[in-house]
C-alpha atoms as a PDB file:
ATOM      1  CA  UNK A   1     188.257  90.873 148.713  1.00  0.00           C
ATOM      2  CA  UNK A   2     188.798  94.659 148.519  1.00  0.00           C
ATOM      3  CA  UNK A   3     189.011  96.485 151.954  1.00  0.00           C
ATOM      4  CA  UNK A   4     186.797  98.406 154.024  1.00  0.00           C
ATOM      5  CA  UNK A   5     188.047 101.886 152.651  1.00  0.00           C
ATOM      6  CA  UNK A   6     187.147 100.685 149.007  1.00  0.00           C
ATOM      7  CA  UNK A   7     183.983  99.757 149.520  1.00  0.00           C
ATOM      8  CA  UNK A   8     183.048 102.929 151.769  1.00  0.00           C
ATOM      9  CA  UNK A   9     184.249 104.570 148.281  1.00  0.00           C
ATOM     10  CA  UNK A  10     182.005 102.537 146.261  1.00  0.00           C
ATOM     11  CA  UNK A  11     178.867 102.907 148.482  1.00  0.00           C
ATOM     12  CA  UNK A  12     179.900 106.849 148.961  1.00  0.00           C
ATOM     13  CA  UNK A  13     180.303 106.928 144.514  1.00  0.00           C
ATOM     14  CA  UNK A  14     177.336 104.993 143.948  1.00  0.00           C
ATOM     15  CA  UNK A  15     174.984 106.859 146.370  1.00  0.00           C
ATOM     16  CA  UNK A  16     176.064 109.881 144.876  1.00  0.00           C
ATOM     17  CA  UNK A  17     175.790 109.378 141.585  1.00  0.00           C
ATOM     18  CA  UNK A  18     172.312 108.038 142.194  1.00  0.00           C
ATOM     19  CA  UNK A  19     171.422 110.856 143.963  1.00  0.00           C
ATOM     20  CA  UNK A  20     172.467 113.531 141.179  1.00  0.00           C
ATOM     21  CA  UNK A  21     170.589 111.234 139.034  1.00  0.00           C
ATOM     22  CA  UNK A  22     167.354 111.870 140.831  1.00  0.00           C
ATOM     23  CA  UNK A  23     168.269 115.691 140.696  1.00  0.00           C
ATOM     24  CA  UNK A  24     168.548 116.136 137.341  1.00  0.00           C
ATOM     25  CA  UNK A  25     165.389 114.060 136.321  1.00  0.00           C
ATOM     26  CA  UNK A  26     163.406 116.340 139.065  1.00  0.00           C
ATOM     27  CA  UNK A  27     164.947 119.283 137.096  1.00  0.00           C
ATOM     28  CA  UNK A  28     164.347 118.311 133.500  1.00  0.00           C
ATOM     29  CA  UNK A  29     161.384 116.398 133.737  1.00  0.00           C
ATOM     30  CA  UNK A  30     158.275 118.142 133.999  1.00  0.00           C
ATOM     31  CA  UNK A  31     155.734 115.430 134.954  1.00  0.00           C
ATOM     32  CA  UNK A  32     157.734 114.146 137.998  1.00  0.00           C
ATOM     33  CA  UNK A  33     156.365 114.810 141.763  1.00  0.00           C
ATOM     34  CA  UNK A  34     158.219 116.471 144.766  1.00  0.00           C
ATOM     35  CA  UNK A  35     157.254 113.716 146.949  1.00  0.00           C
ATOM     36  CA  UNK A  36     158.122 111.189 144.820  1.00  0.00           C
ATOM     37  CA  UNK A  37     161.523 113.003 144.341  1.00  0.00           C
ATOM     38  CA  UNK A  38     161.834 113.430 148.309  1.00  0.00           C
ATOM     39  CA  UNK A  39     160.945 109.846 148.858  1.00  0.00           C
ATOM     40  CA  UNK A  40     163.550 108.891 146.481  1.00  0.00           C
ATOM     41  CA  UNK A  41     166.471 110.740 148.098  1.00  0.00           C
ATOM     42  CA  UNK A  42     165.656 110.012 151.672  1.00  0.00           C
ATOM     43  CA  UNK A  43     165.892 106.882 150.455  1.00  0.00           C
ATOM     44  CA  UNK A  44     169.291 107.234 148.816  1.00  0.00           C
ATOM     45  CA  UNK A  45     170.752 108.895 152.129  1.00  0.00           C
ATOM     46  CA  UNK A  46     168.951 106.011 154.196  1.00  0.00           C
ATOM     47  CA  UNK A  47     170.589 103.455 151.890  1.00  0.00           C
ATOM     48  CA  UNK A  48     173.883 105.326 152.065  1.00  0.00           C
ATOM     49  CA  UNK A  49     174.262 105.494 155.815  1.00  0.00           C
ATOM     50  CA  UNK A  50     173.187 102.368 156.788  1.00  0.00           C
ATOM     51  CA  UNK A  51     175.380 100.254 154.470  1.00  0.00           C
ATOM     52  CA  UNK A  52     178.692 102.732 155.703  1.00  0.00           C
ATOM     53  CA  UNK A  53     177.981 101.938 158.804  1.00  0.00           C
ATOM     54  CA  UNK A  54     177.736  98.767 158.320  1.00  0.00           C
ATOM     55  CA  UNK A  55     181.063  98.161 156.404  1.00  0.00           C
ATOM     56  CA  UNK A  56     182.665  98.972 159.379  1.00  0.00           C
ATOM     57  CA  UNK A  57     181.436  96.356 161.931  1.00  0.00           C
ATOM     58  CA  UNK A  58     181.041  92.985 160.925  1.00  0.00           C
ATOM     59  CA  UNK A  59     178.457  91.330 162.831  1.00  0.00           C
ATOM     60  CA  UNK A  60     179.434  88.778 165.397  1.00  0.00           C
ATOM     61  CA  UNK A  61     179.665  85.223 165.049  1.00  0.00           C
ATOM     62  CA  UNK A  62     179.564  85.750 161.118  1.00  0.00           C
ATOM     63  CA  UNK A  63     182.988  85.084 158.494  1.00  0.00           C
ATOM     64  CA  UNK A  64     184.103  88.262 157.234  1.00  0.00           C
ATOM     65  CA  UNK A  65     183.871  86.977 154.020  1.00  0.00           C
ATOM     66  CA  UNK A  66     180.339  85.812 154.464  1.00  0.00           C
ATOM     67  CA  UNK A  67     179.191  88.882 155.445  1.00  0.00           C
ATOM     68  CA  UNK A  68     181.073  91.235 152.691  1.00  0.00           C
ATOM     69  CA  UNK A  69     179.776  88.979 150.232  1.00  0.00           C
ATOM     70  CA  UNK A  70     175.779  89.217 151.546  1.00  0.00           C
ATOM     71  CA  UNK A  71     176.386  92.880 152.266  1.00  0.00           C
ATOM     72  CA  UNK A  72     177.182  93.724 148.577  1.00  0.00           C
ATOM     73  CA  UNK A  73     174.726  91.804 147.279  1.00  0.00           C
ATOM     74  CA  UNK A  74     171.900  93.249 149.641  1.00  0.00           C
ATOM     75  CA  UNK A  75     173.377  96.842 148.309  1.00  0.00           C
ATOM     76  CA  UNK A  76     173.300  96.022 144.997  1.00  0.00           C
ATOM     77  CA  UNK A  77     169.439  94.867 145.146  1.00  0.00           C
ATOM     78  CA  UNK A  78     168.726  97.793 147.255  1.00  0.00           C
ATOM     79  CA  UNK A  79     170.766 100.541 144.619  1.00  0.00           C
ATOM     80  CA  UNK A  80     169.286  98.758 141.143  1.00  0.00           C
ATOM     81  CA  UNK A  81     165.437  99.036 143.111  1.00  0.00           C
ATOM     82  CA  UNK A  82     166.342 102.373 143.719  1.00  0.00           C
ATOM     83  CA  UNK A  83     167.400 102.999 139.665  1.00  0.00           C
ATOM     84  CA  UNK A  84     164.286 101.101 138.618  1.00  0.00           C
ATOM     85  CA  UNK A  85     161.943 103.908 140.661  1.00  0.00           C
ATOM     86  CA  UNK A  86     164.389 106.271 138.845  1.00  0.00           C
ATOM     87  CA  UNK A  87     163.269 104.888 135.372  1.00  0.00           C
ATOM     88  CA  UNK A  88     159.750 104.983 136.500  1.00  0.00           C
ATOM     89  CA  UNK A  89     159.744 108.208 137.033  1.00  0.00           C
ATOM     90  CA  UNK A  90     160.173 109.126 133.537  1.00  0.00           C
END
């Protein structure tokens, strides 16, 4: 299991690069929406706080390891729905 710094770096790296992502296909795309663009990066920062937060304090009562394990999964659904809006986007 890494620690808590590596996976603050991995939420921090992935948000990011999903977030550039969504600029540059709002930039070079000329048939995407602000609001779905907007939408789409609140979203990103949404995602991005709540899972650093939540890196740090395991809830109570629950294995460490139980809980790293369920939080990356739950991040990982949450970041590749956020890269299939991406695609739809066009």
């Amino acid at each position: 299991m890494s620690n808590k710094r590596d996976l603050k770096r991995n939420v921090n790296y992935v948000c990011s690069e999903l977030f550039s992502e969504v600029v540059a296909a709002s930039m070079y795309s000329d048939k995407v929406s602000d609001e779905d663009v907007k939408a789409l990066l609140a979203s990103i920062l949404v995602i991005h706080n709540d899972y650093v937060r939540r890196v740090s304090h395991v809830e109570p009562g629950m294995k460490p390891k139980v809980f790293f394990k369920n939080l990356t999964t739950s991040f990982n659904k949450q970041v590749s729905e956020i890269v299939d809006q991406l695609v739809s986007l066009g």
